[in-house]
Protein backbone atom coordinates (compact mmCIF):
# COMPACT_ATOMS: atom_id res chain seq x y z
CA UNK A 1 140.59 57.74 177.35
CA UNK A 2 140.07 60.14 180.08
CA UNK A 3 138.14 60.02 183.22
CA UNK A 4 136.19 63.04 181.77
CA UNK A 5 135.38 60.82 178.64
CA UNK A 6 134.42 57.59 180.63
CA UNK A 7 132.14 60.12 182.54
CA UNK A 8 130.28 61.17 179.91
CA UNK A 9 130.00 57.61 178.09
CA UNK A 10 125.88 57.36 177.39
CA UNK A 11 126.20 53.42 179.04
CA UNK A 12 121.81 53.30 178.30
CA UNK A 13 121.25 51.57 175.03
CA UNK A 14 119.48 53.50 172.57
CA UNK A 15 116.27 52.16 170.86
CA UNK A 16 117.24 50.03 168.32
CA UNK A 17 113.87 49.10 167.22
CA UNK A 18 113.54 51.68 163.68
CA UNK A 19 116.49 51.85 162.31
CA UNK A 20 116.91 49.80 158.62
CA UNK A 21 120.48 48.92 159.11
CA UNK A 22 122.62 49.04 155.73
CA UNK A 23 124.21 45.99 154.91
CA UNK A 24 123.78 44.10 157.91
CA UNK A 25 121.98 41.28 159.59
CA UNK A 26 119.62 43.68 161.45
CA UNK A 27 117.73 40.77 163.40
CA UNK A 28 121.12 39.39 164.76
CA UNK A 29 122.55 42.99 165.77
CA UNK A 30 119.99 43.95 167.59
CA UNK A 31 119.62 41.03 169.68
CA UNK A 32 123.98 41.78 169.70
CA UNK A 33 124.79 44.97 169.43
CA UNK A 34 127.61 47.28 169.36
CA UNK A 35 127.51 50.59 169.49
CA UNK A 36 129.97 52.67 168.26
CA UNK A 37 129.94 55.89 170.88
CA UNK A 38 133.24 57.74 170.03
CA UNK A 39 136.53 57.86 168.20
CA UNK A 40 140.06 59.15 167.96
CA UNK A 41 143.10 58.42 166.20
CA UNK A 42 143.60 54.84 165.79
CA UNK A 43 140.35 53.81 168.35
CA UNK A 44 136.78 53.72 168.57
CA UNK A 45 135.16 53.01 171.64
CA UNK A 46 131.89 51.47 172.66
CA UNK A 47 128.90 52.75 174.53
CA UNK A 48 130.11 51.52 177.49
CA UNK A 49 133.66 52.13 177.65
CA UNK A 50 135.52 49.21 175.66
CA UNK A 51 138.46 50.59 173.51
CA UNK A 52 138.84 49.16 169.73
CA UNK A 53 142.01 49.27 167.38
CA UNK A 54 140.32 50.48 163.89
CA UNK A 55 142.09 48.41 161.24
CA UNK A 56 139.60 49.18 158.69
CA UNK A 57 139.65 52.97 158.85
CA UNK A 58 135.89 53.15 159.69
CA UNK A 59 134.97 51.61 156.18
CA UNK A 60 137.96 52.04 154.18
CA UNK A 61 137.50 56.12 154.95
CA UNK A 62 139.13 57.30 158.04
CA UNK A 63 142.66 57.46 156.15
CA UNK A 64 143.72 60.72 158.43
CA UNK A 65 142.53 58.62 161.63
CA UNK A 66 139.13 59.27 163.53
CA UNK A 67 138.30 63.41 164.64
CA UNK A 68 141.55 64.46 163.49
CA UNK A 69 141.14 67.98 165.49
CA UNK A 70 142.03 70.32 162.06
CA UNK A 71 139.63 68.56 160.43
CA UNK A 72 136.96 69.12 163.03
CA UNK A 73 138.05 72.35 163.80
CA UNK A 74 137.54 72.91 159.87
CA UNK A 75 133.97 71.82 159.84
CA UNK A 76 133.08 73.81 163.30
CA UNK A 77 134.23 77.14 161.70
CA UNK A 78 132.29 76.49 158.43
CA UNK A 79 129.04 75.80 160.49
CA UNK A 80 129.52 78.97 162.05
CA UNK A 81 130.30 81.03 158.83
CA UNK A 82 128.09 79.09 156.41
CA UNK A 83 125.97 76.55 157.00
CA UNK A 84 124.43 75.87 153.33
CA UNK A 85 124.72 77.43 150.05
CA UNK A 86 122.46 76.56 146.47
CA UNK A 87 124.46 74.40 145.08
CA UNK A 88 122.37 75.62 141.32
CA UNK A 89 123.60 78.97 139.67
CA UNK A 90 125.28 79.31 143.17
CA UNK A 91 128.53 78.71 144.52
CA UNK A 92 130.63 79.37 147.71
CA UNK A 93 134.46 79.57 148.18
CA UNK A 94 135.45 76.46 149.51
CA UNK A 95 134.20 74.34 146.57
CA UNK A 96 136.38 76.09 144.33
CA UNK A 97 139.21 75.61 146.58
CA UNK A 98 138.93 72.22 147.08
CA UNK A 99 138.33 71.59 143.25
CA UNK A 100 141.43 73.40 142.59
CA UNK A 101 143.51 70.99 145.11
CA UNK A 102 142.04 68.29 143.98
CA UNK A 103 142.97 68.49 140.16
CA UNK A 104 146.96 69.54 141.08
CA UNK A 105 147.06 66.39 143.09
CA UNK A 106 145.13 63.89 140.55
CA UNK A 107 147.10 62.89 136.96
CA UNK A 108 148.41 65.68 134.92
CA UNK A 109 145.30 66.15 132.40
CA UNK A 110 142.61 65.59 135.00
CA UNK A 111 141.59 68.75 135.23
CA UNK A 112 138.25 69.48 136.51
CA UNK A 113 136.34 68.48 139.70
CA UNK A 114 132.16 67.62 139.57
CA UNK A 115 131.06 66.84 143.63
CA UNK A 116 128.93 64.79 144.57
CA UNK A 117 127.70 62.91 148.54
CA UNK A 118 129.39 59.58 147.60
CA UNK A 119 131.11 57.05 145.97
CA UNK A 120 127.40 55.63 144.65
CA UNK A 121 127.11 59.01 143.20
CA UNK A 122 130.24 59.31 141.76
CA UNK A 123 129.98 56.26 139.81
CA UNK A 124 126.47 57.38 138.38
CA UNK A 125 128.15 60.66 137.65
CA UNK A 126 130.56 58.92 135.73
CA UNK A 127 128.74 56.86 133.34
CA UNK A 128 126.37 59.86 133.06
CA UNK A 129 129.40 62.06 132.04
CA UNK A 130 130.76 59.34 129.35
CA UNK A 131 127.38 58.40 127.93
CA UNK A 132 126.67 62.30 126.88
CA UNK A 133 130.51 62.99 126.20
CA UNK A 134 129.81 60.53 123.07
CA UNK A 135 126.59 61.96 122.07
CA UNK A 136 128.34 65.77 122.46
CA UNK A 137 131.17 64.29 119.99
CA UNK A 138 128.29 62.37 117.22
CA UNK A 139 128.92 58.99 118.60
CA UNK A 140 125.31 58.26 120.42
CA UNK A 141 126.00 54.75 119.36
CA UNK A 142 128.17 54.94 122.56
CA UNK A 143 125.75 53.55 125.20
CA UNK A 144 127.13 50.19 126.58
CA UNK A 145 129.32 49.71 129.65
CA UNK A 146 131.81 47.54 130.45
CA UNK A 147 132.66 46.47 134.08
CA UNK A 148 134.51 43.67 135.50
CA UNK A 149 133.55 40.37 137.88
CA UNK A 150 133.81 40.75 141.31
CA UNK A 151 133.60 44.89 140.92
CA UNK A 152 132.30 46.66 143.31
CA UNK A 153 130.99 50.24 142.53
CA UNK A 154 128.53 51.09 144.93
CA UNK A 155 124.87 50.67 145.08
CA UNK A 156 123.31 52.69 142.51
CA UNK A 157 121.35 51.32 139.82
CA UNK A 158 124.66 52.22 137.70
CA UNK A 159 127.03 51.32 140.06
CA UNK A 160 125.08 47.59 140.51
CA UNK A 161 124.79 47.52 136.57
CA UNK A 162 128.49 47.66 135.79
CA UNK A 163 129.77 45.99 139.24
CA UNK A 164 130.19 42.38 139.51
CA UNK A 165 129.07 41.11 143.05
CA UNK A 166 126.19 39.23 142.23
CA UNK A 167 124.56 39.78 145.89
CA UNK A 168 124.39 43.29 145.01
CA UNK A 169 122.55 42.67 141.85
CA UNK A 170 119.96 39.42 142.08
CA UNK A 171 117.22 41.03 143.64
CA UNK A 172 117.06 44.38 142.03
CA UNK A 173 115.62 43.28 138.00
CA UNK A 174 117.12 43.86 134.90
CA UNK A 175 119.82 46.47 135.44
CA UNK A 176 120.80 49.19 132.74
CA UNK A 177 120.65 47.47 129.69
CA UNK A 178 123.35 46.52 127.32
CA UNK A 179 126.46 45.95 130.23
CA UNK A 180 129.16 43.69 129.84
CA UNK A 181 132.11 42.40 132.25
CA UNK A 182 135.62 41.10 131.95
CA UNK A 183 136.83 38.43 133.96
CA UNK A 184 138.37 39.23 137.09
CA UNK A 185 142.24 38.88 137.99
CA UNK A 186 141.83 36.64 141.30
CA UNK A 187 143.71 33.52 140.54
CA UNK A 188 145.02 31.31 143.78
CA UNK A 189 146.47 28.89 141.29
CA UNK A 190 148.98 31.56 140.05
CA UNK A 191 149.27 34.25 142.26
CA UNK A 192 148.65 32.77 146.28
CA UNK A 193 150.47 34.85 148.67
CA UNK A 194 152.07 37.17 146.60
CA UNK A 195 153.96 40.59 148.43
CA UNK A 196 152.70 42.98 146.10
CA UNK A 197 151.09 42.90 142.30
CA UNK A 198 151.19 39.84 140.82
CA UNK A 199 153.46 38.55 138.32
CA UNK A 200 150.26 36.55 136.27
CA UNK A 201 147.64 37.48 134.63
CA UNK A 202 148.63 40.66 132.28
CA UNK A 203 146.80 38.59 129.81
CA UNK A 204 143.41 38.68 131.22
CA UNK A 205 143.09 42.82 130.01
CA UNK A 206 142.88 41.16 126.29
CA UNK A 207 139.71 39.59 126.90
CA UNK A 208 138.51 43.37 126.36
CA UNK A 209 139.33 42.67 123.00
CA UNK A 210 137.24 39.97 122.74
CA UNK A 211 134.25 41.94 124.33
CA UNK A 212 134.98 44.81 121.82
CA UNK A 213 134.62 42.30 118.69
CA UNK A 214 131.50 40.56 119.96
CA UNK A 215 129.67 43.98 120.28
CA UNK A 216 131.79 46.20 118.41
CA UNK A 217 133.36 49.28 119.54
CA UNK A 218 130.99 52.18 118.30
CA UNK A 219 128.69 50.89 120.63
CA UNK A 220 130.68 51.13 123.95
CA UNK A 221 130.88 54.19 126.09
CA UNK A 222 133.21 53.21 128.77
CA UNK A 223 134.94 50.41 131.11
CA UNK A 224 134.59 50.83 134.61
CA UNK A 225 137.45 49.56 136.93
CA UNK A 226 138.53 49.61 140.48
CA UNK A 227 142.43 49.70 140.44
CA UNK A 228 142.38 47.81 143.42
CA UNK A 229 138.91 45.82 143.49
CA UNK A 230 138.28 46.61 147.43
CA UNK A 231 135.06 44.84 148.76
CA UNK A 232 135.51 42.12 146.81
CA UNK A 233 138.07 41.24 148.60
CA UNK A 234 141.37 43.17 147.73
CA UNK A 235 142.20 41.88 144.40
CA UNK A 236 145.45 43.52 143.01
CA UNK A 237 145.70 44.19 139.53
CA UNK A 238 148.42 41.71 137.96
CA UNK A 239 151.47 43.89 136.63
CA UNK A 240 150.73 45.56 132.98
CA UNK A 241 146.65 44.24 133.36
CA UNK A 242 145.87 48.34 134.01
CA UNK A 243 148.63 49.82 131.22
CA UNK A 244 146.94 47.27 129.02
CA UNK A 245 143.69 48.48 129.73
CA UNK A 246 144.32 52.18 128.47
CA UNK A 247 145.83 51.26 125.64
CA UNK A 248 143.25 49.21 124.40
CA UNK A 249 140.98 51.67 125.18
CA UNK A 250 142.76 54.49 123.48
CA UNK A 251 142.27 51.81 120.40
CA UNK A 252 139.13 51.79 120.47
CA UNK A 253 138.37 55.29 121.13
CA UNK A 254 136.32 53.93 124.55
CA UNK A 255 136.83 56.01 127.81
CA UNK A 256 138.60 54.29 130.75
CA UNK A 257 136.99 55.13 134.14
CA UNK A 258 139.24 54.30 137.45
CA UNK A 259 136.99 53.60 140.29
CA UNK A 260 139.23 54.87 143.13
CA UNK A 261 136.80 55.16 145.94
CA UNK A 262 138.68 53.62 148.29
CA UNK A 263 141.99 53.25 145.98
CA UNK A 264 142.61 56.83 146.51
CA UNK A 265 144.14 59.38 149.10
CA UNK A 266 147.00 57.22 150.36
CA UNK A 267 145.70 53.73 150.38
CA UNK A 268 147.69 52.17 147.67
CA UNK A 269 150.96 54.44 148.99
CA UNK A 270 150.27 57.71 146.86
CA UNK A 271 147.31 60.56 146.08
CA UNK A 272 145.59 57.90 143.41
CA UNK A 273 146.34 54.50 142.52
CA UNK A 274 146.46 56.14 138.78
CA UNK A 275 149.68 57.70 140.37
CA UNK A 276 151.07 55.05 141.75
CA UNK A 277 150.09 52.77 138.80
CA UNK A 278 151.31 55.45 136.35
CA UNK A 279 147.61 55.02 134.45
CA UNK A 280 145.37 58.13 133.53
CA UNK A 281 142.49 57.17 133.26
CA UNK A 282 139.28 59.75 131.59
CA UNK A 283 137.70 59.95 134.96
CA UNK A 284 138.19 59.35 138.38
CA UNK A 285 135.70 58.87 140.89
CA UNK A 286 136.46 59.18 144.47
CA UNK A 287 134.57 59.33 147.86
CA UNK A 288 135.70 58.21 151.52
CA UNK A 289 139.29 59.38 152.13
CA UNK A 290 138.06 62.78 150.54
CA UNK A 291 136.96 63.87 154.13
CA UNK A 292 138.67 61.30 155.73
CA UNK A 293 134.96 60.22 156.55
CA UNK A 294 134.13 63.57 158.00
CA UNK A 295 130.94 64.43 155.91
CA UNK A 296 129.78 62.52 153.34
CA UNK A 297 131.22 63.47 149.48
CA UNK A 298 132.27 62.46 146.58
CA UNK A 299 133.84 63.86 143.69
CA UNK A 300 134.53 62.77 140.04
CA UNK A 301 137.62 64.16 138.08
CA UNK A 302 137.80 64.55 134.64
CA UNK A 303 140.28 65.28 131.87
CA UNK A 304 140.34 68.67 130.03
CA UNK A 305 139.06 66.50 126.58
CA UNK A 306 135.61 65.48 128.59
CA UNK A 307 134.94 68.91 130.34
CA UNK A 308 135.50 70.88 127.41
CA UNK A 309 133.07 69.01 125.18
CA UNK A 310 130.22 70.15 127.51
CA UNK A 311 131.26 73.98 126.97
CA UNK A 312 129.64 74.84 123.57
CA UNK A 313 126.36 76.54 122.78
CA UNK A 314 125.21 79.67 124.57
CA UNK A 315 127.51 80.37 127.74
CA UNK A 316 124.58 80.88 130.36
CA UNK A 317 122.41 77.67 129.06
CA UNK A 318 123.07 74.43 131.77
CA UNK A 319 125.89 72.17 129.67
CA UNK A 320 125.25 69.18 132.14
CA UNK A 321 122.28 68.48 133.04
CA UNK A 322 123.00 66.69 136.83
CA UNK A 323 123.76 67.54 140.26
CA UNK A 324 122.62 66.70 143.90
CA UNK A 325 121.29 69.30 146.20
CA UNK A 326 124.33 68.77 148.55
CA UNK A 327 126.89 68.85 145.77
CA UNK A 328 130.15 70.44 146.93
CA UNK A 329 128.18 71.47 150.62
CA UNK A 330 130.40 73.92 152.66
CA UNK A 331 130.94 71.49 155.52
CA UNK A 332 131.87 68.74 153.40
CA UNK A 333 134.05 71.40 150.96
CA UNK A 334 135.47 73.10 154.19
CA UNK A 335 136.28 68.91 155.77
CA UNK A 336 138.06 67.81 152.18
CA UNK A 337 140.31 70.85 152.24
CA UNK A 338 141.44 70.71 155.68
CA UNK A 339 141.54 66.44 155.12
CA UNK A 340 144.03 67.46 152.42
CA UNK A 341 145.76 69.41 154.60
CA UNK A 342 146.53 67.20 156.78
CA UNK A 343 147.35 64.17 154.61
CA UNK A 344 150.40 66.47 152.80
CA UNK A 345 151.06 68.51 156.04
CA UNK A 346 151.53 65.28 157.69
CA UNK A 347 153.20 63.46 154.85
CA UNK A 348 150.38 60.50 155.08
CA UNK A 349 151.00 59.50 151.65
CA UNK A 350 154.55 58.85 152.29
CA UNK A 351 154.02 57.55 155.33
CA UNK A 352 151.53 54.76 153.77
CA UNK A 353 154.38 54.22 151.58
CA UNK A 354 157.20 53.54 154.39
CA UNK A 355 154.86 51.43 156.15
CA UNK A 356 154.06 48.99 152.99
CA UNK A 357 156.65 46.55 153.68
CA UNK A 358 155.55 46.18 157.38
CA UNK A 359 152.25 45.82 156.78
CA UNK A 360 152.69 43.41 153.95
CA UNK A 361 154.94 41.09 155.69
CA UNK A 362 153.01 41.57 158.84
CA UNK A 363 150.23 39.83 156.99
CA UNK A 364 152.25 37.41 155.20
CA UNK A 365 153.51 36.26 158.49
CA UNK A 366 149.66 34.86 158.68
CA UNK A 367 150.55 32.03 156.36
CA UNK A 368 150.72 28.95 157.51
CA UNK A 369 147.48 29.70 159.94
CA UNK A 370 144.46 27.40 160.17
CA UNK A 371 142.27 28.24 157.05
CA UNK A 372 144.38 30.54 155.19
CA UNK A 373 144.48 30.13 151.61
CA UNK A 374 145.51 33.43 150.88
CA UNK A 375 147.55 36.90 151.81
CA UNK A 376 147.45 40.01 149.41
CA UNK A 377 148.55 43.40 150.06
CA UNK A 378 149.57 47.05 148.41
CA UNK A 379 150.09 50.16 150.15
CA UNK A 380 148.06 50.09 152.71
CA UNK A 381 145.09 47.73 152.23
CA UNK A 382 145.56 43.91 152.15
CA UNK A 383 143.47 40.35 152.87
CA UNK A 384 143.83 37.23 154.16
CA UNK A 385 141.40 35.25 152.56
CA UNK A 386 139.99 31.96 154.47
CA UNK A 387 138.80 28.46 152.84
CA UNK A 388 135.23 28.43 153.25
CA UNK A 389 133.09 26.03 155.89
CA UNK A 390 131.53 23.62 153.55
CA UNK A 391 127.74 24.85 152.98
CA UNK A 392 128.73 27.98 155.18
CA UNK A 393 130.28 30.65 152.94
CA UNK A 394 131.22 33.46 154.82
CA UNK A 395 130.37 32.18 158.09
CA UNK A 396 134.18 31.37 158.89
CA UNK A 397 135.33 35.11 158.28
CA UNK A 398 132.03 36.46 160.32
CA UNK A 399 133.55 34.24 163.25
CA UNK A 400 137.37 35.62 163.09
CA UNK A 401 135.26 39.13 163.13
CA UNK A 402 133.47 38.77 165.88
CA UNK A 403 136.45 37.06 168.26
CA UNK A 404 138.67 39.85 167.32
CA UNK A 405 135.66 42.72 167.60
CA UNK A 406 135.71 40.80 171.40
CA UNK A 407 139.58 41.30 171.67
CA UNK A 408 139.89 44.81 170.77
CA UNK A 409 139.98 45.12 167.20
CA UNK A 410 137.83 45.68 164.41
CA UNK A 411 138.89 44.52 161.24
CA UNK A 412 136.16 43.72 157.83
CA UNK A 413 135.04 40.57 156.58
CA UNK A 414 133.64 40.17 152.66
CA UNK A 415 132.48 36.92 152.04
CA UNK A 416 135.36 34.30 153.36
CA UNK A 417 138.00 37.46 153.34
CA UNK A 418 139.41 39.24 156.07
CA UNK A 419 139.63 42.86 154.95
CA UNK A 420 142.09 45.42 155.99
CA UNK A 421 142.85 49.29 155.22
CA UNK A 422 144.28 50.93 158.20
CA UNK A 423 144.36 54.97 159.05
CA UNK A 424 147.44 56.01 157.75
CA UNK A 425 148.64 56.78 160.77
CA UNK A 426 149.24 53.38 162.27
CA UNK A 427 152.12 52.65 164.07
CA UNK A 428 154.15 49.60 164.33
CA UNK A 429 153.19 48.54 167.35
CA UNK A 430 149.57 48.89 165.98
CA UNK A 431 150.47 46.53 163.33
CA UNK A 432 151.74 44.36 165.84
CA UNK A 433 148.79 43.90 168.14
CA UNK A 434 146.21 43.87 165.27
CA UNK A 435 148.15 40.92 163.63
CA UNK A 436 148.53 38.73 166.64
CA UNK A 437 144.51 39.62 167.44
CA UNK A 438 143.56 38.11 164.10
CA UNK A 439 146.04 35.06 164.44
CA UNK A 440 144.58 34.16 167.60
CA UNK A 441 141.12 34.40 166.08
CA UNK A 442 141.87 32.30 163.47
CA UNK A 443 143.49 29.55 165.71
CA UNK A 444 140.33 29.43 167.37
CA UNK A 445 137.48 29.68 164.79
């Protein structure tokens, strides 16, 4: 930081007294808080001056690091040129640009990009887009969902519906009607500390056979899963589990839909997990890493089979009937491009790639720790997930947090997990410190 910087550091509190925090314990923040005043690279730094190594990428987002200057530079120049543009019967060039990126990066056969302000949206989007896909092909039947336990797809009536974090859900009513879930893949038992996907639990993606029977298949739309479940806790997908998936799918004539919200843009070591997995899903929805946290979007890609289905009847009548008023926004357009820029200019993908094994044995080196019951890891997100205090879930976890948030480093907690997704561009040394930050926090907590 430079003297400049410390200079103008606003050291005054602001007035904490209106602001609803999202998910957070408002009364104990604001009788503790910390204020997040700038960023850059790898650090964040406080109101008053204290410096923080970001090993959660802001919240899973940051992937290109924090104010990565072409990406600000990017978003200054669009403010200047165009500020806003209808997103109805309108359109502006950068939209169309980014669009066009995004489907040459995604799967071959995702071919079409829909925008949206988040991965909430996305999701919505998503089931939307599947649910009238049936009707358009004479299957209205087609209306049920099927998630998964322990999913997490943001915080939309949809989203809660088909996710399977039961905090998000108990004190919101009925949900949409008619959802189902599979079990989830997290098994200590068979796959504890394992460097990568586990070898167990291929099996568990037939129990979507099961669901199929016991409601039949004319009557289901879509299943709805994150390739990597992410605030759950970073649960990997056991090898085959996603392969399986399609195919029975594909069976069944039921669309797949990857949730790669924070799966995508480098985080599992490629553009999309459905890459790296070498799954195509029907649709993709995406958020976060899309700006690199810049401005908020979302997006949801979809194959050529979906799109097209939508594209009969007269050619200037509305074929979907959805959008957002900031759907595909110029700033947020203008921050994706240059965030894709930067991640292939900058070979970030590749880079998340070479770093895997570092990070993932960093990690593993936390075995053996007070509390540790378990290390998982891909690309570049992993967990260390903590036995519980007895009558205190999640308090252990919010401890580790807050001694290492006092150390220099802030790293995400989800129930007894310790969560981490790094900026791409963290360097070994990063790795390093963060590591022995957290193992010091856990021999003290």
């Amino acid at each position: 930081m430079t003297d400049n910087t410390v200079q103008n550091l606003n050291t005054d509190l602001p007035d904490l007294k209106a602001y609803w925090m999202p998910f957070t314990g408002n009364r104990y923040f604001k009788e503790n808080p910390r204020i997040i005043s700038r960023a850059e690279g790898m650090y964040c730094y406080t109101h008053d001056g204290k410096e923080l190594l970001d090993v959660v990428a802001g919240l899973w987002c940051c992937n290109a690091g924090h104010c990565h200057p072409k990406i600000i530079e990017a978003i200054q120049e669009q403010a200047e040129t165009l500020d806003y543009a209808m997103a109805f019967q309108l359109g502006h060039p950068k939209a169309f640009e980014l669009a066009n990126r995004l489907t040459e990066m995604a799967p071959s056969g995702i071919d079409y990009a829909f925008f949206v302000n988040s991965g909430s949206e996305a999701v919505d989007t998503a089931l939307k887009m599947a649910l009238a896909y049936h009707r358009l092909c004479g299957e209205a039947s087609r209306t049920r969902f099927i998630g998964r336990e322990k999913g997490y797809h943001g915080v939309g009536f949809g989203g809660i519906s088909v996710g399977g974090m039961s905090p998000n859900r108990k004190m919101f009513g009925a949900m949409l009607p008619g959802v189902d879930h599979l079990p989830h893949t997290h098994n200590l038992e068979h796959n504890a500390f394992t460097n990568g996907l586990p070898e167990w639990g291929e099996h568990l993606a037939d129990e979507l056979e099961n669901i199929i029977a016991l409601h039949d298949a004319s009557t289901i739309a879509a299943v709805i899963v994150e390739p990597v479940a992410g605030s759950a806790g970073v649960l990997l997908p056991p090898k085959g589990y996603l392969k399986k998936l399609r195919e029975i799918c594909d069976r069944h004539g039921i669309l797949l839909i990857f949730d790669e919200v924070i799966n995508a843009f480098g985080r599992t070591g490629d553009s999309f997990a459905s890459n790296r997995f070498e799954v195509t899903p029907d649709l993709i929805t995406t958020a976060k890493g899309l700006t690199s946290g810049t401005v908020p979007m979302g997006a949801v890609l979809a194959k050529s089979e979906i799109y097209d289905a939508f594209m009969a009847g007269p050619s200037e009548m509305i074929e979907f009937f959805h959008g957002y008023t900031y759907s595909g926004h110029p700033l947020a357009a203008a921050a994706g491009c240059a965030t894709l820029d930067v991640y292939l200019d900058e070979g970030l993908f590749d880079r998340a790639r070479s770093m895997e094994d570092k990070f993932g044995d960093a990690l593993h080196s936390l075995k053996g720790e007070p509390n540790v019951i378990d290390v998982r890891n891909i690309g570049l997100i992993g967990a260390v997930e903590l036995a519980p205090i007895e009558g205190q879930p999640t308090t252990r976890a919010i401890d580790v947090f807050r001694t290492c948030y006092d150390n220099g480093v802030i790293i995400r907690t989800t129930g007894d997990t310790l969560a981490f997704s790094p900026p791409l561009i963290i360097k070994d040394n990063q790795i390093d410190k963060f590591i022995e930050t957290v193992r010091e926090a856990l021999q003290n907590n």
